[in-house]
Protein backbone atom coordinates (compact mmCIF):
# COMPACT_ATOMS: atom_id res chain seq x y z
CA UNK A 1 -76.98 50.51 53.32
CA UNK A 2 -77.14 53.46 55.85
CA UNK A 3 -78.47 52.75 59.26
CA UNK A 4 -81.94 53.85 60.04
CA UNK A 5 -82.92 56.94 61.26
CA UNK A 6 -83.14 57.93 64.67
CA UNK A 7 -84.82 60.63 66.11
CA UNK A 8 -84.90 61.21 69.76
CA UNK A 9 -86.98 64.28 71.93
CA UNK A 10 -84.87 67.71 72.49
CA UNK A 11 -84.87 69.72 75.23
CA UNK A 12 -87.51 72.52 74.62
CA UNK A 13 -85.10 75.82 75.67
CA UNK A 14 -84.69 77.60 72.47
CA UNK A 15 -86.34 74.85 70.64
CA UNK A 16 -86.15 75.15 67.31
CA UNK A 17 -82.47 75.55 67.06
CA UNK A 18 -82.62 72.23 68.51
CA UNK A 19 -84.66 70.67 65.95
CA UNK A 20 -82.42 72.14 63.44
CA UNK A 21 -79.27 70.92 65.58
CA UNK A 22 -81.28 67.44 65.30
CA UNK A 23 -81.87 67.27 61.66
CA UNK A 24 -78.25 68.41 60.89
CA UNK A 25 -76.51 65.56 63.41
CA UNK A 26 -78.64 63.45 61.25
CA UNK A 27 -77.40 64.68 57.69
CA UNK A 28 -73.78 64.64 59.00
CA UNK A 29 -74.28 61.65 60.44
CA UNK A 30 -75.22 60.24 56.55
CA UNK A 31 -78.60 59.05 57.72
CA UNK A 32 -79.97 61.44 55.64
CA UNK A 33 -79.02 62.20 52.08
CA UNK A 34 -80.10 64.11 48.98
CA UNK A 35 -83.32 63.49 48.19
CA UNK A 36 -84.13 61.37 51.46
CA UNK A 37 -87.75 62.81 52.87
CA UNK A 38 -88.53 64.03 56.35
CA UNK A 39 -91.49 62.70 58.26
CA UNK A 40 -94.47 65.06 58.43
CA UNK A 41 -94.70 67.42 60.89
CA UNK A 42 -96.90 65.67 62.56
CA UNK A 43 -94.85 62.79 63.17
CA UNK A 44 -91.36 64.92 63.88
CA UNK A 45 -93.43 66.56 66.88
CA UNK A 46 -94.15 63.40 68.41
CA UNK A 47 -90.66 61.83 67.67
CA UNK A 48 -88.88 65.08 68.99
CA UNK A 49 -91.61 66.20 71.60
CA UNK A 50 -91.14 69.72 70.57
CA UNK A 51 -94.29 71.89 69.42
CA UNK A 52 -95.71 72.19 65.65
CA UNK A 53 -94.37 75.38 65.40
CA UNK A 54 -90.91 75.10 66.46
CA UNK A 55 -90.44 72.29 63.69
CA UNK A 56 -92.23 74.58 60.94
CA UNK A 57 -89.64 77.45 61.95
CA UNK A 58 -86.64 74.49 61.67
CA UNK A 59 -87.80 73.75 58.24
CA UNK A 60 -88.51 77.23 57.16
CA UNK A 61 -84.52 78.11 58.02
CA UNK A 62 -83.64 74.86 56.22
CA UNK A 63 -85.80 76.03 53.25
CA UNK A 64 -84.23 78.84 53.14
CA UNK A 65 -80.51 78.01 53.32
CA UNK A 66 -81.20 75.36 50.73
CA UNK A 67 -81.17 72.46 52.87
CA UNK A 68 -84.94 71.43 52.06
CA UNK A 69 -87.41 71.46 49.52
CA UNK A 70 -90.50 71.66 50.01
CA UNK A 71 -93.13 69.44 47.62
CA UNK A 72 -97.01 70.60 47.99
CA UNK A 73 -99.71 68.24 48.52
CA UNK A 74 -101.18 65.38 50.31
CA UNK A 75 -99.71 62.24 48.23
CA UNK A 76 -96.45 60.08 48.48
CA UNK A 77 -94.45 62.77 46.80
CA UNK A 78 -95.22 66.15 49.14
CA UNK A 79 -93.18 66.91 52.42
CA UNK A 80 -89.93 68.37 52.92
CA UNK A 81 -87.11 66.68 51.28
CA UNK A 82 -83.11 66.64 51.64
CA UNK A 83 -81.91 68.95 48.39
CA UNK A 84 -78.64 69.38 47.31
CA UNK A 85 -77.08 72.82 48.35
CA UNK A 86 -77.38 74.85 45.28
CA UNK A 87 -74.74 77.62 44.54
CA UNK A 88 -76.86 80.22 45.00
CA UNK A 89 -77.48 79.28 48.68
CA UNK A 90 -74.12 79.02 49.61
CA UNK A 91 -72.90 82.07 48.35
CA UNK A 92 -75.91 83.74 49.37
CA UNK A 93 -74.95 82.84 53.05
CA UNK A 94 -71.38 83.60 52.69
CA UNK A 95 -71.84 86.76 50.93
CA UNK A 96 -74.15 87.77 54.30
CA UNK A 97 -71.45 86.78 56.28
CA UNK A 98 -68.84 88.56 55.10
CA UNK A 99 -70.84 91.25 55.51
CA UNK A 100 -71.71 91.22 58.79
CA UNK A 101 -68.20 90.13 59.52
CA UNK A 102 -67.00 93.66 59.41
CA UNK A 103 -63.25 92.31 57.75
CA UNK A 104 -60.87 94.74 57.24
CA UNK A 105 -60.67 95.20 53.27
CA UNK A 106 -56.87 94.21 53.09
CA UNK A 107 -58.49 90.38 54.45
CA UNK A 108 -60.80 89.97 51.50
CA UNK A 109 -58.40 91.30 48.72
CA UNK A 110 -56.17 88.86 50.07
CA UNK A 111 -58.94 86.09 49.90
CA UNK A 112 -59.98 87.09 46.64
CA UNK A 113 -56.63 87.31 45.39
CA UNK A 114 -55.86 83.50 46.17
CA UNK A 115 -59.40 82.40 45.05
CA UNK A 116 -59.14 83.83 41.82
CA UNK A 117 -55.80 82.55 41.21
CA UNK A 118 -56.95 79.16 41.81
CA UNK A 119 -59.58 79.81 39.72
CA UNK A 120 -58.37 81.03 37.16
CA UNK A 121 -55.52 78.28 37.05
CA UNK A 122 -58.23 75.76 37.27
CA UNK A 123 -60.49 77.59 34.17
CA UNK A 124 -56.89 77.12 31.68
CA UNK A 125 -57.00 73.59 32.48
CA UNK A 126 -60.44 72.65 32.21
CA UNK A 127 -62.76 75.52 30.32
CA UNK A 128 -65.01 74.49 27.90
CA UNK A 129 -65.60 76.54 24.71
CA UNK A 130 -68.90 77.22 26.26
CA UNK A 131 -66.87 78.49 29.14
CA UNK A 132 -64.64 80.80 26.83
CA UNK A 133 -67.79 82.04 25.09
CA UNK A 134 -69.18 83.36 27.97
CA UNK A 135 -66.00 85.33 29.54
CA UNK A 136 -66.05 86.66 25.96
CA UNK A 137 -69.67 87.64 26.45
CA UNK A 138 -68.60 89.58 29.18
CA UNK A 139 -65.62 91.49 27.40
CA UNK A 140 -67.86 92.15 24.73
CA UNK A 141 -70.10 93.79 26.60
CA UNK A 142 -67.29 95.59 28.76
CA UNK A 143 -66.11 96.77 25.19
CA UNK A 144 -68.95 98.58 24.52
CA UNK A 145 -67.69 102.13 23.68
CA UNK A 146 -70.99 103.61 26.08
CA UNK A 147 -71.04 101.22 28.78
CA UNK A 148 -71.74 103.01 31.93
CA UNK A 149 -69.94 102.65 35.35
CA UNK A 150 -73.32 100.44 36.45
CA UNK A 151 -73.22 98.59 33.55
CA UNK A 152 -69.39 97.47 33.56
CA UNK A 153 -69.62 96.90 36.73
CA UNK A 154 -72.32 94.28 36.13
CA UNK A 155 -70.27 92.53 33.29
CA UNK A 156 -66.80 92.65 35.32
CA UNK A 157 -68.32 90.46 38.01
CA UNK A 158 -69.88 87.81 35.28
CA UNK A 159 -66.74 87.79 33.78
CA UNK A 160 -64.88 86.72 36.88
CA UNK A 161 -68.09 84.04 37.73
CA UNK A 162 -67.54 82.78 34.71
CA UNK A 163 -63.86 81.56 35.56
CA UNK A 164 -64.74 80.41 39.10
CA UNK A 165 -67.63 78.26 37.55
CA UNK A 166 -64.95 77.20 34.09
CA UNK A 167 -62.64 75.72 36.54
CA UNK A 168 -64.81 72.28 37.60
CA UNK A 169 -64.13 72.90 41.39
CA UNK A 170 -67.43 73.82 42.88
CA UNK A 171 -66.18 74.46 46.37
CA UNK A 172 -64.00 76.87 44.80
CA UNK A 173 -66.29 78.33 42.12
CA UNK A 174 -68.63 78.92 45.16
CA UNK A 175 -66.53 80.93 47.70
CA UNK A 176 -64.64 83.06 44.68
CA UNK A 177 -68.57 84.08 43.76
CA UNK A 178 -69.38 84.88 47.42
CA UNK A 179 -66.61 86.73 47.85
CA UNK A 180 -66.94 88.75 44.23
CA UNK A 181 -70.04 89.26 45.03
CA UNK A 182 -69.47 90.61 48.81
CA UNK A 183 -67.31 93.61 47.32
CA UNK A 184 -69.52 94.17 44.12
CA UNK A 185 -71.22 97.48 45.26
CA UNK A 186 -68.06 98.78 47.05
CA UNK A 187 -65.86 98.30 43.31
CA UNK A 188 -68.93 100.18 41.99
CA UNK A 189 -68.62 102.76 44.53
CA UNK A 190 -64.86 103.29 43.68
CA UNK A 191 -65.99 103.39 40.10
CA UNK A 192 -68.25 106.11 40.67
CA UNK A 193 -65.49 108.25 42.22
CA UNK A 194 -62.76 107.96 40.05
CA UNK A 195 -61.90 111.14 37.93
CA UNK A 196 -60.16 109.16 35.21
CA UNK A 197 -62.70 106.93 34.77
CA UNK A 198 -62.14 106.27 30.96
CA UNK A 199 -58.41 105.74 31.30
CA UNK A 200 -59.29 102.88 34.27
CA UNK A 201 -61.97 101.33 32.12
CA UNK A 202 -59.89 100.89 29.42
CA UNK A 203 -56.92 99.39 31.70
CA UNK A 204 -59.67 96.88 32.96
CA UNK A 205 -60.57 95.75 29.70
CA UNK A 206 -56.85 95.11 28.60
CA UNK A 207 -56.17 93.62 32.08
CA UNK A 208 -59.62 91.56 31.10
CA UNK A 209 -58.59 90.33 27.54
CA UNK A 210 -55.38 89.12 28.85
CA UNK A 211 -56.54 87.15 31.39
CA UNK A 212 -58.98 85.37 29.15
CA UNK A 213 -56.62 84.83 26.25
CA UNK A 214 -54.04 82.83 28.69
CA UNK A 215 -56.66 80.83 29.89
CA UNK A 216 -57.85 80.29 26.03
CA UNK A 217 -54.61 79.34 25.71
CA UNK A 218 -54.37 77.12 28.11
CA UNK A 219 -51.50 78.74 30.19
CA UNK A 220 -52.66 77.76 33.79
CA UNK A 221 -49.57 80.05 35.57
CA UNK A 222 -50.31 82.60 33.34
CA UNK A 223 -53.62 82.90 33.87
CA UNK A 224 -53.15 82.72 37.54
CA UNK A 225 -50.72 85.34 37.75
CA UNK A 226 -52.51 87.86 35.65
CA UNK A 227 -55.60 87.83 37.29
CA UNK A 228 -53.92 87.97 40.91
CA UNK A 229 -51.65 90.88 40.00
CA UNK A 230 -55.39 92.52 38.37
CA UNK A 231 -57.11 92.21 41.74
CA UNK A 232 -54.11 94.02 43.65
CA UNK A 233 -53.86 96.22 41.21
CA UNK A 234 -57.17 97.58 41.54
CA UNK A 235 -57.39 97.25 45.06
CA UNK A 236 -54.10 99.18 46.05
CA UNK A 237 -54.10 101.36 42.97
CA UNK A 238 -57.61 102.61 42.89
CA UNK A 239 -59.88 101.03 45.64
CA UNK A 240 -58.36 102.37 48.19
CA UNK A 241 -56.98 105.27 46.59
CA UNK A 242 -60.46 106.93 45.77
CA UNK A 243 -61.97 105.96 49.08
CA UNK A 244 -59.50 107.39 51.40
CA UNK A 245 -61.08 110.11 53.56
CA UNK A 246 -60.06 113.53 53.76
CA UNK A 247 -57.53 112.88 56.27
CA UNK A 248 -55.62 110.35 54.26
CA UNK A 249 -57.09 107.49 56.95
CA UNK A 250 -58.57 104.69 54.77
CA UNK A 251 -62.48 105.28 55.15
CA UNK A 252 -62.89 101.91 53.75
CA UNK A 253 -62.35 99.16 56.81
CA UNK A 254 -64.57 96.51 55.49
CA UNK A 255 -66.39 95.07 52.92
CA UNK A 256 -69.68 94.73 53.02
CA UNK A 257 -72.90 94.58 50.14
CA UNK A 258 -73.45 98.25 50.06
CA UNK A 259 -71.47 101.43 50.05
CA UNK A 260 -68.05 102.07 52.10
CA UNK A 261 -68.47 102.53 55.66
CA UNK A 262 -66.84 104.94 57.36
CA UNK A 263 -65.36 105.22 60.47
């Protein structure tokens, strides 16, 4: 049985990062747990001596990382309660930070490139046929003979969510999505550039198909291989190829969830 909860005043500089540092130390702590409730707020203020409104901004940031949940009402079941961490929170958070981050693009192809290998090693062991039929979704759609850039684009990153989320390991699944995600709009941006654009598309695909028939197949090294030697691929071959500036200096130093910035 876990011990009971303690709660104990904070000191009231930059208060509700305290309240938050309080709430964590209490979660790590395992003192509270998934679906464990807070006290109202009008209790937390008196056990924390810290204003209403410092403990509404603590739970509002905990709301919005995921952390909490809030229920509506005036009964047994309303309040804020401990929620598990859903995907979308996580990766939402990491794909921010990576952002903001500023890493140089050779760091997160490098990232990726191990993620998705893992990944994708993990998908031969373990997909599903549900799995399978939603990669194939996402080549089906790739196939389409009119598919614009937008459009592929789209479908490409499903495609590789769908392995990260086949492969069972949900720390895994969750930082290969945040970092897909992080360089979405710059792959999009080199898609828009490229001259050749039919002749890449069409190398995608194949580069696409394979990857999903060794993990169909069950071929764990395969699969692992293949999509590794994809991301480089791209990356060397036409990432950074089509957004080089006019000088030849790489105008692409980081990743981030918009277009390349320059230097």
């Amino acid at each position: 049985m876990a011990e009971p909860t303690i709660w104990e005043p904070v000191p009231r500089s930059r208060t509700y990062e305290l309240v938050l540092a309080r709430i964590e130390e209490q979660i790590l702590a395992g003192k509270l747990r998934v679906g464990d409730r807070l006290p109202p707020e009008r209790e937390l203020v008196e056990l924390l001596g810290v204003s209403r409104a410092a403990i509404r901004e603590a739970l509002r940031v905990l709301e919005a990382q995921g952390v909490l949940r809030a229920r509506v009402g005036t009964g047994p079941d309303s309040g804020s309660v401990i929620a598990a961490m859903p995907s979308a929170g996580l990766t939402q958070l990491l794909r921010l930070h990576i952002a903001l981050a500023n890493f140089p693009l050779k760091d997160v192809v490098e990232a990726r490139a191990t993620l998705e290998r893992s990944s994708a090693r993990l998908a031969a062991d373990q997909a599903t046929e549900a799995d399978l039929a939603r990669m194939a979704e996402c080549l089906e759609h790739m196939d389409a003979p009119e598919i614009s850039r937008e459009e592929f684009n789209d479908h490409d990153t499903r495609f590789h969510v769908a392995i990260a989320e086949a492969g069972g390991n949900r720390l895994v699944a969750d930082l290969t999505v945040a970092v897909r995600n992080a360089v979405r709009h710059t792959l999009l941006t080199a898609f828009h550039r490229l001259e050749d654009w039919e002749d890449e598309r069409d190398r995608l695909r194949a580069e696409h198909h394979a990857v999903h028939d060794a993990i169909a197949a069950g071929d764990a090294e395969r699969a692992g291989d293949l999509v590794e030697s994809h991301i480089r691929r791209f990356h060397h071959d036409v990432v950074r190829a089509v957004l080089q500036s006019p000088d030849g200096a790489s105008a692409q130093s980081a990743v981030w969830d918009g277009a390349p910035r320059e230097q």
